[in-house]
N, C-alpha and C. Protein backbone atom coordinates (compact mmCIF):
# COMPACT_ATOMS: atom_id res chain seq x y z
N UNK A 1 -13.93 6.30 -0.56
CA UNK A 1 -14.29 7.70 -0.39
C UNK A 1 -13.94 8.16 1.01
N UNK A 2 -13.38 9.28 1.00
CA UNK A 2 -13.32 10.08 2.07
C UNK A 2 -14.28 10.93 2.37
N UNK A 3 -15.18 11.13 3.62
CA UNK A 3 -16.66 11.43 4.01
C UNK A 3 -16.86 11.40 2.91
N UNK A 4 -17.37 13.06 1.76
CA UNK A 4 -18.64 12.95 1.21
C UNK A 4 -17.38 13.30 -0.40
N UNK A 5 -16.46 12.47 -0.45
CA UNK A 5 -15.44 12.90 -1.75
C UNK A 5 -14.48 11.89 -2.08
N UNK A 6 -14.65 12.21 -3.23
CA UNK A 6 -13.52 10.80 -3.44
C UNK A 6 -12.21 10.94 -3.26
N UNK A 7 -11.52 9.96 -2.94
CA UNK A 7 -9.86 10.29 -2.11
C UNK A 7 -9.29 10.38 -3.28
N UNK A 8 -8.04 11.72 -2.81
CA UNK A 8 -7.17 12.26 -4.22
C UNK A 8 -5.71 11.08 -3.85
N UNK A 9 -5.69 10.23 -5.02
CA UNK A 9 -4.87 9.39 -4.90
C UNK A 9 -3.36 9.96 -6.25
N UNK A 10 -2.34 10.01 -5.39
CA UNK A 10 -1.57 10.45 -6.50
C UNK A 10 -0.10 8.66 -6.83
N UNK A 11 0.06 8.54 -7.26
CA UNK A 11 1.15 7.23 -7.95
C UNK A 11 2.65 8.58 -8.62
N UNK A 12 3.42 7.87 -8.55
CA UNK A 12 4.83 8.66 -8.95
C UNK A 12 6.13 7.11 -9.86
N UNK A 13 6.30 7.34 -10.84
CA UNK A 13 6.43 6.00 -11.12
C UNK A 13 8.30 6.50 -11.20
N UNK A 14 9.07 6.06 -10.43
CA UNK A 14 10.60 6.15 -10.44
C UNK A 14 11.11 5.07 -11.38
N UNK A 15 11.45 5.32 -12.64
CA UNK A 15 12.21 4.02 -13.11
C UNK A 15 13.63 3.53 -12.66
N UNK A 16 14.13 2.72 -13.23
CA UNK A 16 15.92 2.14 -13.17
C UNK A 16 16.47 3.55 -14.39
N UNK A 17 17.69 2.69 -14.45
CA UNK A 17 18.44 3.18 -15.28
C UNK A 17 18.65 2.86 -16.54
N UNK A 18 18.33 1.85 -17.22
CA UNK A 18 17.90 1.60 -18.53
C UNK A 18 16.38 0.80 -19.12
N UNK A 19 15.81 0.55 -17.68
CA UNK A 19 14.53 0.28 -17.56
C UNK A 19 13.41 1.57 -17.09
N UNK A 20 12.70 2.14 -18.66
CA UNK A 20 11.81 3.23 -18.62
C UNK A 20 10.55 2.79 -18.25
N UNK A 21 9.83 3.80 -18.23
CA UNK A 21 8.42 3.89 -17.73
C UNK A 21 7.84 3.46 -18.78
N UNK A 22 8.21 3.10 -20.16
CA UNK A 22 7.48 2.21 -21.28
C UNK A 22 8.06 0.63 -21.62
N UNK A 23 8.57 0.43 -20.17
CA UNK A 23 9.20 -0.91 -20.29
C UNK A 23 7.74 -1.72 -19.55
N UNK A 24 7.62 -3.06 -19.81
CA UNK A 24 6.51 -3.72 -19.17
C UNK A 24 6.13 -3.33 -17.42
N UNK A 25 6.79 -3.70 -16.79
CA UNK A 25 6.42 -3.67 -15.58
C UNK A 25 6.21 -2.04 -14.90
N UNK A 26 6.60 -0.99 -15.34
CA UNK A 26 6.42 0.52 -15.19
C UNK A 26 5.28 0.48 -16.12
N UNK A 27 4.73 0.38 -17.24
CA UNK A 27 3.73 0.76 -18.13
C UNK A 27 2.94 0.34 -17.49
N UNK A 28 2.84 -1.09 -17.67
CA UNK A 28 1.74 -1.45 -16.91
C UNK A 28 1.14 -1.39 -15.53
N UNK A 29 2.18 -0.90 -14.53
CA UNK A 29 1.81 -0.88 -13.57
C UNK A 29 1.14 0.75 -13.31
N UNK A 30 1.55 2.00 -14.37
CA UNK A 30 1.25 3.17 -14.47
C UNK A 30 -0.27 3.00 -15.17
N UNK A 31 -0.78 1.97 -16.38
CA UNK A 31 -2.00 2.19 -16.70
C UNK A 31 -3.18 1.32 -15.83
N UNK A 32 -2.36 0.52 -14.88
CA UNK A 32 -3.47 -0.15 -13.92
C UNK A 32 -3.51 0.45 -12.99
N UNK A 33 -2.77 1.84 -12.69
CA UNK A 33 -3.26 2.03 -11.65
C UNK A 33 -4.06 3.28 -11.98
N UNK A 34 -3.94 3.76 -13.23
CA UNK A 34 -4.42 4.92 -14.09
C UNK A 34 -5.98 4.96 -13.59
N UNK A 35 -6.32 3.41 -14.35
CA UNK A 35 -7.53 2.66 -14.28
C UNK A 35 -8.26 2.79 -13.38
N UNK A 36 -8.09 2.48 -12.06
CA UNK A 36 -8.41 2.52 -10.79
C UNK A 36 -8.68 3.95 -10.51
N UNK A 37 -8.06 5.09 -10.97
CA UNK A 37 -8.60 6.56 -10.49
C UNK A 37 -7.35 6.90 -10.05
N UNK A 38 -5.74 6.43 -9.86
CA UNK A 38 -4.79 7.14 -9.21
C UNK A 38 -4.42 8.56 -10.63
N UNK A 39 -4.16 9.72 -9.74
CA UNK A 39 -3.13 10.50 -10.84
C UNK A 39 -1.74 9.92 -11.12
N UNK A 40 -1.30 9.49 -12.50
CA UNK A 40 -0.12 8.83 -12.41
C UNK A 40 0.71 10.38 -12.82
N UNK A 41 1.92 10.00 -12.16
CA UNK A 41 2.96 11.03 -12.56
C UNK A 41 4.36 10.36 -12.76
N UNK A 42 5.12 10.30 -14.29
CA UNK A 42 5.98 9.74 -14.31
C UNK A 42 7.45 10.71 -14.25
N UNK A 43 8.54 10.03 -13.56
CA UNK A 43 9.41 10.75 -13.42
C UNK A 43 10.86 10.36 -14.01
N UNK A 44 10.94 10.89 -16.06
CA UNK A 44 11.45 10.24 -16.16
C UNK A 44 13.03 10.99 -16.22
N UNK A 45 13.63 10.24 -15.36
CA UNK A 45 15.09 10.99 -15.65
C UNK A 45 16.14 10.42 -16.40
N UNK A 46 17.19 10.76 -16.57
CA UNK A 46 17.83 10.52 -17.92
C UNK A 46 19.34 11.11 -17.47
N UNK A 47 20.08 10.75 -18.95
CA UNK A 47 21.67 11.45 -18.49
C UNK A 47 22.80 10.46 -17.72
N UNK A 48 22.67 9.20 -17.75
CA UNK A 48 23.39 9.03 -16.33
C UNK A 48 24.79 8.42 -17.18
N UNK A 49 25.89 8.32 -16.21
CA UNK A 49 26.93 7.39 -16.63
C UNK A 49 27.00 6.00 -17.73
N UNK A 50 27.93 5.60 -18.30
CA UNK A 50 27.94 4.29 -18.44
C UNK A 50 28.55 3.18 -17.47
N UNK A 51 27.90 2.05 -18.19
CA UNK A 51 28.63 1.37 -16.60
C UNK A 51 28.73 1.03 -15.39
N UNK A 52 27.30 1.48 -15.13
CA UNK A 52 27.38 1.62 -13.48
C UNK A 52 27.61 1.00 -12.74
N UNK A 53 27.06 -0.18 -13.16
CA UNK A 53 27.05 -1.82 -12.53
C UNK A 53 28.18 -1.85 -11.83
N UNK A 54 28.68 -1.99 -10.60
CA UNK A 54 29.85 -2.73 -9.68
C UNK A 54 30.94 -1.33 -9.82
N UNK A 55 30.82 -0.33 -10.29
CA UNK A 55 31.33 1.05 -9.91
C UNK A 55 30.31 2.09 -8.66
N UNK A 56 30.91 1.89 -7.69
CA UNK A 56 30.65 2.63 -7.06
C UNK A 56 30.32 4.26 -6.95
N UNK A 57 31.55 4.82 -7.38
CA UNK A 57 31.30 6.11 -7.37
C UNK A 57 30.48 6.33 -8.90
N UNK A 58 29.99 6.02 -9.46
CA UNK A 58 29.10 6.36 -10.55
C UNK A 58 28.07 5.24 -9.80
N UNK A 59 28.10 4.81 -9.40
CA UNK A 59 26.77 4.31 -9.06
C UNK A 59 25.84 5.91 -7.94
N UNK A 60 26.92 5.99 -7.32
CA UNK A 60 26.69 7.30 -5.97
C UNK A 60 26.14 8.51 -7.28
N UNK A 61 27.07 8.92 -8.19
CA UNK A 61 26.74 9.94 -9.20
C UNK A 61 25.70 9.58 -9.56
N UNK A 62 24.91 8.65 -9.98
CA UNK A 62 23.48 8.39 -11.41
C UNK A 62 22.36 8.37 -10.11
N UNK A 63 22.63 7.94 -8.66
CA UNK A 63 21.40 8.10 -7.75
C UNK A 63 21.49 9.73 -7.41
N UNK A 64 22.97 10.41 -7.59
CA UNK A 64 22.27 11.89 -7.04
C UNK A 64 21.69 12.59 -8.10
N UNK A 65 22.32 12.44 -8.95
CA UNK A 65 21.85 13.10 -10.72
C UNK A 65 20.15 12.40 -10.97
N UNK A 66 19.71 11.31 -10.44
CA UNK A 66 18.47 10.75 -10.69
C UNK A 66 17.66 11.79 -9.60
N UNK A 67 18.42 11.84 -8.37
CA UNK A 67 17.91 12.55 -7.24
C UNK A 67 16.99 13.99 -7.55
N UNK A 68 18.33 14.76 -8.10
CA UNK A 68 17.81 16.10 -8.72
C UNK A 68 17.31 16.26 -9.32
N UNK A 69 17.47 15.46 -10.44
CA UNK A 69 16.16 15.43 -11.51
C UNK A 69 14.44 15.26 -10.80
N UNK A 70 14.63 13.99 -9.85
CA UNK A 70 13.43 13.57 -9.28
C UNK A 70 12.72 15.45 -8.68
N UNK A 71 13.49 16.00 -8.32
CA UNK A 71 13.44 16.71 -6.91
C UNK A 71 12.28 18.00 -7.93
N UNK A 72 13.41 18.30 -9.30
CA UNK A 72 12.63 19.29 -10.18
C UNK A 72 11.84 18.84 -10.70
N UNK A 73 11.58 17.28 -11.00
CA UNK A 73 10.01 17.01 -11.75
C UNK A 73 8.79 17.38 -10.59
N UNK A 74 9.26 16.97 -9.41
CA UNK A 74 7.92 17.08 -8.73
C UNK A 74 7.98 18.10 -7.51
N UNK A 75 8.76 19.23 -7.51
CA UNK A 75 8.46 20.01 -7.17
C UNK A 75 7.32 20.90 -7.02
N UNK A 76 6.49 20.93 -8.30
CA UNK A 76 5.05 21.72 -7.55
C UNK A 76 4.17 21.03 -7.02
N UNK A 77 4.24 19.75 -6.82
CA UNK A 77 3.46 18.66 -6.30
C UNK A 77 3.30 19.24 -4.62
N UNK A 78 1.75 19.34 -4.49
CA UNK A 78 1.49 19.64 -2.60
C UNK A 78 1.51 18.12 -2.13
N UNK A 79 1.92 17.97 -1.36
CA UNK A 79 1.91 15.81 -1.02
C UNK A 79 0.79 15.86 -0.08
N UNK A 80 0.28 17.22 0.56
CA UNK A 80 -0.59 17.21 1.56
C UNK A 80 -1.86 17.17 1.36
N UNK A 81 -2.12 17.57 -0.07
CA UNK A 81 -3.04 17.69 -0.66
C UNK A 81 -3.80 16.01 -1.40
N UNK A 82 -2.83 15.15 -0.76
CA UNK A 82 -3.16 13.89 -1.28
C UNK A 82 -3.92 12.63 -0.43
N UNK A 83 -5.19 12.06 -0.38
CA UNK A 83 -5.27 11.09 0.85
C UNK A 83 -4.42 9.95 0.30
N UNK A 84 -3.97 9.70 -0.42
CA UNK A 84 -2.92 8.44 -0.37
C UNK A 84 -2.15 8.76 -1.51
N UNK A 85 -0.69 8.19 -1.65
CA UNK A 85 0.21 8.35 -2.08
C UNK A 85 1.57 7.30 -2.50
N UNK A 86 1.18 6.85 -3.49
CA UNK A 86 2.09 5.26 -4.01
C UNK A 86 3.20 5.60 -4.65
N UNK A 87 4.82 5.20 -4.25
CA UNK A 87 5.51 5.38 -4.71
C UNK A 87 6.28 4.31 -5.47
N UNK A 88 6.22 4.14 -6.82
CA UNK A 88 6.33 3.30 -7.90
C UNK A 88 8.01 2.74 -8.08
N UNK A 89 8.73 1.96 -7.68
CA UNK A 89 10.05 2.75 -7.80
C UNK A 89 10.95 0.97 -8.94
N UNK A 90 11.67 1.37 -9.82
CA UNK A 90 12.26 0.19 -10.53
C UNK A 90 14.06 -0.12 -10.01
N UNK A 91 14.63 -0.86 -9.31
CA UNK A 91 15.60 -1.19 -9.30
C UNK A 91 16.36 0.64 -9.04
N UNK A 92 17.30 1.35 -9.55
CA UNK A 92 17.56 3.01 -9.24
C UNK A 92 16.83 3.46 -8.62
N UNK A 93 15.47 3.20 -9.03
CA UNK A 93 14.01 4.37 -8.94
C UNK A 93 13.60 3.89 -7.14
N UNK A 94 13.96 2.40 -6.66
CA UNK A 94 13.63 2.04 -5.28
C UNK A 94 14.22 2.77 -4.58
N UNK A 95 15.66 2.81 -4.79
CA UNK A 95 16.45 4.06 -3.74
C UNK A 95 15.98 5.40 -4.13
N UNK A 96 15.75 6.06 -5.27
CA UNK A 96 15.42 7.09 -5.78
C UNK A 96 14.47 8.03 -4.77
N UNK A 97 13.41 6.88 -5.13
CA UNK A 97 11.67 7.06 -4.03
C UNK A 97 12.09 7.69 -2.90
N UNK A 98 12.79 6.19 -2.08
CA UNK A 98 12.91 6.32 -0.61
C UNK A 98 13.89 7.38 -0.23
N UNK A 99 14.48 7.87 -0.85
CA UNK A 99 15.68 9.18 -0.53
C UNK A 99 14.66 10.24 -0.59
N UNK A 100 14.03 10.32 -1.58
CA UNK A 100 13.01 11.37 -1.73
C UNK A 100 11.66 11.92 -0.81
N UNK A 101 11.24 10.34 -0.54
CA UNK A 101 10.20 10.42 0.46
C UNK A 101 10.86 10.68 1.97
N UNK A 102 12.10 10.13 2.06
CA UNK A 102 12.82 10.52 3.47
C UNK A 102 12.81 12.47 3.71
N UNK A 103 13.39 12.73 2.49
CA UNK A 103 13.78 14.37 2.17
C UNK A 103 12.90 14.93 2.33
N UNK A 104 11.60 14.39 2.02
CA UNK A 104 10.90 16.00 1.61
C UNK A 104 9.61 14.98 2.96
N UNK A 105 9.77 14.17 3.77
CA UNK A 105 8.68 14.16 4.54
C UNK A 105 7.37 13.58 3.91
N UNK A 106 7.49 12.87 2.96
CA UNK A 106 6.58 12.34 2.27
C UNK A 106 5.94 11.04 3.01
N UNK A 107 4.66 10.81 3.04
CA UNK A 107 4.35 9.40 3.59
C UNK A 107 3.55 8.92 2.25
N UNK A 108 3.87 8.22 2.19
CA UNK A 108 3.86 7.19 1.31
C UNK A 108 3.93 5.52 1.16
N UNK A 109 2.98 4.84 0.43
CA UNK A 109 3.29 3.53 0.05
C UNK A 109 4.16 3.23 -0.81
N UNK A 110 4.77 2.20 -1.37
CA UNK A 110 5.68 1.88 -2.17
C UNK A 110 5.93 0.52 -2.74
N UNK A 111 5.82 0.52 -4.07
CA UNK A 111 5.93 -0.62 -4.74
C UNK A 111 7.57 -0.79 -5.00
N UNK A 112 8.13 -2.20 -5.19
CA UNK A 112 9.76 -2.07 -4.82
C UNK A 112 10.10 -3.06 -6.09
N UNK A 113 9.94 -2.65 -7.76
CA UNK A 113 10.36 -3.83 -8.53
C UNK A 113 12.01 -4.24 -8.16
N UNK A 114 12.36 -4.88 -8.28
CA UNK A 114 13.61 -5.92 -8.17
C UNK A 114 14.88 -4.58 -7.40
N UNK A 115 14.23 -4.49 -6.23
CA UNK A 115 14.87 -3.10 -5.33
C UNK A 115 16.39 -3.80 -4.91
N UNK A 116 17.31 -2.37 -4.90
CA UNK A 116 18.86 -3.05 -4.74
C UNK A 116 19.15 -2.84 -3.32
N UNK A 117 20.43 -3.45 -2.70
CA UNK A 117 21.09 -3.23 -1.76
C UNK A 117 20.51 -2.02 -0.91
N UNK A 118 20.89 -0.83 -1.61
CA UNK A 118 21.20 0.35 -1.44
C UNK A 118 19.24 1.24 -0.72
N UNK A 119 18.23 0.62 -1.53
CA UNK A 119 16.94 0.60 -1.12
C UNK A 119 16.66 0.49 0.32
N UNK A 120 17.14 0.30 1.06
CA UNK A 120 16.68 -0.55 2.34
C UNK A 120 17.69 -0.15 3.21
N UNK A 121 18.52 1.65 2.77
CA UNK A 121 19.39 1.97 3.86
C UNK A 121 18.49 3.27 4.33
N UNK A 122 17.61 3.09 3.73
CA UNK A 122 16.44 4.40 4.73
C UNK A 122 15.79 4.02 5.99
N UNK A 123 15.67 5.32 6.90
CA UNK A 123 15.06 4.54 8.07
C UNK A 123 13.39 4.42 8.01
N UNK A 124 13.12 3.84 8.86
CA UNK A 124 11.48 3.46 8.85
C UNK A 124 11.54 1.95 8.62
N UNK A 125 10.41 1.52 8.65
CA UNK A 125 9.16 0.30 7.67
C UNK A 125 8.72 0.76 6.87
N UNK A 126 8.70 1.07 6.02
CA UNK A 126 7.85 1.66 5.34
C UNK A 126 6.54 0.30 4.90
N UNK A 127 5.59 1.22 4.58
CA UNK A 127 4.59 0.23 3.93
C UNK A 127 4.84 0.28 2.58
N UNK A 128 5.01 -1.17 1.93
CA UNK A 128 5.69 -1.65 0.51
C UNK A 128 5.45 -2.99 0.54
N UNK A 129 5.65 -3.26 -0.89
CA UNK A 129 6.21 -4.62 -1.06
C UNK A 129 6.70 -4.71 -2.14
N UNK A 130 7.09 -5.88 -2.81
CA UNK A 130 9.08 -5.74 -3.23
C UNK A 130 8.78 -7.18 -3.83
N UNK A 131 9.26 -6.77 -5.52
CA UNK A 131 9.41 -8.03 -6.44
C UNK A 131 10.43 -8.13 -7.02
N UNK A 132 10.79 -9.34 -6.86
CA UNK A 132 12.17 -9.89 -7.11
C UNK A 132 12.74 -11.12 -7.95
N UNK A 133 13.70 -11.54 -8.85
CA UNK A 133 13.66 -12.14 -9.43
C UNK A 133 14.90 -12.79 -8.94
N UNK A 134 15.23 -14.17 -8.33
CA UNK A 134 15.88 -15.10 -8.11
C UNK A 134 17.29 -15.12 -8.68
N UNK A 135 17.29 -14.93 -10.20
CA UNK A 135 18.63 -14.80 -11.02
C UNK A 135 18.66 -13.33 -11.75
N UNK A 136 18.78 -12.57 -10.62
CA UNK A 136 19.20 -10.96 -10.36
C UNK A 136 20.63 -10.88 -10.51
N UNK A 137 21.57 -10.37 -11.57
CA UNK A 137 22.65 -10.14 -11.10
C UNK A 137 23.23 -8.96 -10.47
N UNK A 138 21.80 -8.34 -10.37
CA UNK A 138 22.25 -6.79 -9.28
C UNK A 138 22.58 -6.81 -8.16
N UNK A 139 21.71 -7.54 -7.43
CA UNK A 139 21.58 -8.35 -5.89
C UNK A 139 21.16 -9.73 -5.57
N UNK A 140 22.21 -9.71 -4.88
CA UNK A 140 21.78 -11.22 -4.22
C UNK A 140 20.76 -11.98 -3.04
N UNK A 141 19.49 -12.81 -3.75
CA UNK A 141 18.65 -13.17 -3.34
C UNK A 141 18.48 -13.53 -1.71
N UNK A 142 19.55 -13.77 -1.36
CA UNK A 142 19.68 -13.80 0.48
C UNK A 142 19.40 -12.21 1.29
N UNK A 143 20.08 -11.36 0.45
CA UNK A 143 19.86 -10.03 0.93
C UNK A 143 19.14 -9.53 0.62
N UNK A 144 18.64 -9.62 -0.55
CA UNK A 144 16.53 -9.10 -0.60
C UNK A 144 16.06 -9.55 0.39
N UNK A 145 15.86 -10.84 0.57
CA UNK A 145 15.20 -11.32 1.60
C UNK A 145 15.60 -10.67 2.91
N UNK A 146 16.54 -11.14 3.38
CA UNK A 146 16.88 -10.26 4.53
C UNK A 146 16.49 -8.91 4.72
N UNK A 147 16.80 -8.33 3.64
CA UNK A 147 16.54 -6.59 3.84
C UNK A 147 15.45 -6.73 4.17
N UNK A 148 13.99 -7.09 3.13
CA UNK A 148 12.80 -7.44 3.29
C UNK A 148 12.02 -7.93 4.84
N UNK A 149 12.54 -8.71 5.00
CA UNK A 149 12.41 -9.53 6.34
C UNK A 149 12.19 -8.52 7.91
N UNK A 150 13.73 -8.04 7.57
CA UNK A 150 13.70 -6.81 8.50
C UNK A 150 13.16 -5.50 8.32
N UNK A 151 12.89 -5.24 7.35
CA UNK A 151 11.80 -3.88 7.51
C UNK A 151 10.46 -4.91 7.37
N UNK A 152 10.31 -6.03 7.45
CA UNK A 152 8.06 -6.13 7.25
C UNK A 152 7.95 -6.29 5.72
N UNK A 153 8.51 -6.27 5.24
CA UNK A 153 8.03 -5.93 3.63
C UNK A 153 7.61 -7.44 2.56
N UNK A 154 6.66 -7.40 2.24
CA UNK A 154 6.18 -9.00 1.98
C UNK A 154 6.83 -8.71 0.20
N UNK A 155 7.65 -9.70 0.21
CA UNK A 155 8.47 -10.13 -1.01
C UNK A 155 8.16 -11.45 -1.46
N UNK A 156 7.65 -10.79 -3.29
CA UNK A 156 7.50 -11.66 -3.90
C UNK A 156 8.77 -12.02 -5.19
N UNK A 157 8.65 -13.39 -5.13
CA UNK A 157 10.13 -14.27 -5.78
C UNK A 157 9.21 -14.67 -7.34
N UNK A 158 10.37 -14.38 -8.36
CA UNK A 158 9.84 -15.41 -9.21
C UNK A 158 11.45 -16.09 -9.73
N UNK A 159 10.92 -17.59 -9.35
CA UNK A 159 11.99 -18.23 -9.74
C UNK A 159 12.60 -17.77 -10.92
N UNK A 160 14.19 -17.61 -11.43
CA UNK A 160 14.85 -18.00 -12.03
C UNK A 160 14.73 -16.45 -13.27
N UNK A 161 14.28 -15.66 -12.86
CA UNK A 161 13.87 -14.37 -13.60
C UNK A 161 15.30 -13.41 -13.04
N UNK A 162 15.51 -12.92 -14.21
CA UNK A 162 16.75 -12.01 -13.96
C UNK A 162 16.28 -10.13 -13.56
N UNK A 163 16.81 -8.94 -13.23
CA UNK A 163 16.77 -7.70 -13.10
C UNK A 163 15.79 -7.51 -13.90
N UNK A 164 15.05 -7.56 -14.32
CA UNK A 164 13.94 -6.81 -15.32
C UNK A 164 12.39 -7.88 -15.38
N UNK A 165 12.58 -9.22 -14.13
CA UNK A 165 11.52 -10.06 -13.37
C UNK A 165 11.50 -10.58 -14.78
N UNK A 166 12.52 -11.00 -15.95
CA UNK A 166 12.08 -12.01 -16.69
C UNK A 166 13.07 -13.17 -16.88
N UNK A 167 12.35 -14.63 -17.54
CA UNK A 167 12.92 -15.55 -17.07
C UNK A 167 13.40 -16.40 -18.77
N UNK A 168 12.96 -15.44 -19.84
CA UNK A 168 13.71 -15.87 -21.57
C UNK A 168 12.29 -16.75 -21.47
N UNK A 169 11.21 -17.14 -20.97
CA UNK A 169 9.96 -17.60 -21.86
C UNK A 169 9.32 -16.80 -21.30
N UNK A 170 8.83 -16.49 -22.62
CA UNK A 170 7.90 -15.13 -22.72
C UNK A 170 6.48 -15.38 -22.45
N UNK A 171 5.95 -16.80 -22.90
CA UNK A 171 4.56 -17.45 -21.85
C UNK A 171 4.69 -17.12 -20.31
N UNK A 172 5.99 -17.50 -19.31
CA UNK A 172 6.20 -17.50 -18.42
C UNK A 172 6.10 -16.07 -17.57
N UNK A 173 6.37 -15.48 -18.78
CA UNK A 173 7.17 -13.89 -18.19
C UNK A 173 5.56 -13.00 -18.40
N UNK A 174 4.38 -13.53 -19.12
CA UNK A 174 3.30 -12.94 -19.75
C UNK A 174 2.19 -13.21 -18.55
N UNK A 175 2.43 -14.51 -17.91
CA UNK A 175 1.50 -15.23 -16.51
C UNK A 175 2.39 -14.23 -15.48
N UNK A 176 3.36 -14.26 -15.21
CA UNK A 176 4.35 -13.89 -13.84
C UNK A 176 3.71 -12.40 -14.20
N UNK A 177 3.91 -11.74 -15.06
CA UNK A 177 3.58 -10.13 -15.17
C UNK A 177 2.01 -9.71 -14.70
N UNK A 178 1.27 -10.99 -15.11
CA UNK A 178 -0.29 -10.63 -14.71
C UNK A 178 -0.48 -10.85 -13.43
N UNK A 179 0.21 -11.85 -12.64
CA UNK A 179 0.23 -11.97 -11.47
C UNK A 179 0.97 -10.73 -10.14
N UNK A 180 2.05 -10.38 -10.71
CA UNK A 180 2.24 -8.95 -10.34
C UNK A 180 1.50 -7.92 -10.38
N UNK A 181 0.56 -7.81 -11.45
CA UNK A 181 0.02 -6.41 -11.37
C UNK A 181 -1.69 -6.94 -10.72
N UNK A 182 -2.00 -8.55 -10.93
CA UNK A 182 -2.71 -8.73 -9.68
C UNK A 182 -2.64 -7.97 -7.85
N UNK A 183 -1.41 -8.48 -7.61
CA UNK A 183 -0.48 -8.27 -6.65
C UNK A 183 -1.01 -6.58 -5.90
N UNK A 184 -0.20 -6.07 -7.43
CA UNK A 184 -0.48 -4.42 -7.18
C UNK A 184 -1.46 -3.81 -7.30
N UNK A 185 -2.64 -4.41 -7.51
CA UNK A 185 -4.09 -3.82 -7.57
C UNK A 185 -4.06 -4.22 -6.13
N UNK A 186 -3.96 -5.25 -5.71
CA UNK A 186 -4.60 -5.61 -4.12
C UNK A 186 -4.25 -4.64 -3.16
N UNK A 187 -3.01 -4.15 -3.51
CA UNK A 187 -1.75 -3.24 -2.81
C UNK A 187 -2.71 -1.95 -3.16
N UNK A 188 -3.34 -1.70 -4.10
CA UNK A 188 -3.59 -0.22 -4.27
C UNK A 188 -4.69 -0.01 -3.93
N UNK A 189 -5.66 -1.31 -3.98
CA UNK A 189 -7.28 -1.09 -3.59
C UNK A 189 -7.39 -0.52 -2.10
N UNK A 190 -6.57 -1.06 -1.31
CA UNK A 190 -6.58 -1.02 -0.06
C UNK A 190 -6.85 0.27 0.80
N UNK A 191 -7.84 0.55 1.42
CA UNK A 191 -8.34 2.17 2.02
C UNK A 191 -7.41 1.98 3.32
């Protein structure tokens, strides 16, 4: 609580590009934090290229086209009006966030599922942390780390899990998922 009121907590959930906000790790991380009292607001955008993977200039096209979309979903949003503010972001949705929160002056926390290259060319530290899966073929596990390393950002690994933090056993992938959204309660409780 803030003095004599409870703090207006708002969540913004940025997905990837073929990973939606009704995929495991966005759902769930949108109804646990539901739970807790955040307003969730999902931002889902759509439309993009095929292909993106290892094309550049459509990679540049589906983050500005994700951009604008982002920009008109949450446009009537006051950010000032918020005592805290979590920005949800999936692989696209990590750069998505941080372009957004750079633009419009947003302060914000930030959750970073399996965040790319391209995530970690904003300036700041931001306060975040960043889950990652070992056998990513988006990015390579030396440069998460690194990126990570150098902004502060405490990164969690799960062995041998590909772009979407799963690893083909679904026991494995059912423990690793509860332990993440462990993770992100600790991340969200925090005053």
């Amino acid at each position: 609580m803030k003095g004599n009121r409870e703090m207006k907590r708002i969540a913004c959930l940025f997905p990837g590009i073929g990973y939606t906000c009704d995929k495991p790790l966005m759902y769930y991380c949108g109804r646990l934090l539901k739970g807790l009292g955040w307003e969730v607001v999902q931002v889902p955008y759509s439309g993009f290229p095929d292909r993106v993977k290892g094309n550049r200039d459509k990679t540049q096209r589906t983050i500005e086209m994700a951009l604008e979309q982002a920009e008109e979903m949450l446009k009537g949003i006051d950010w000032n009006g918020y005592d805290d503010i979590l920005f949800v972001g999936k692989s696209l949705g990590t750069i998505v966030c941080a372009a957004y929160a750079e633009r419009y002056g947003v302060r914000c926390r930030r959750v970073l599922f399996t965040p790319v290259e391209a995530s970690f060319q904003f300036s700041g530290r931001p306060e975040a942390i960043a889950f990652h899966g070992t056998a990513d073929s988006w990015v390579d596990t030396g440069t998460v780390e690194d990126c990570c390393f150098r902004q502060g950002i405490p990164l969690y690994e799960t062995e041998g899990a590909n772009h979407s933090l799963e690893t083909g056993d679904v026991d494995q992938d059912i423990r690793e998922l509860r332990k993440v959204m462990k993770t992100i309660r600790k991340f969200a409780e925090r005053d």
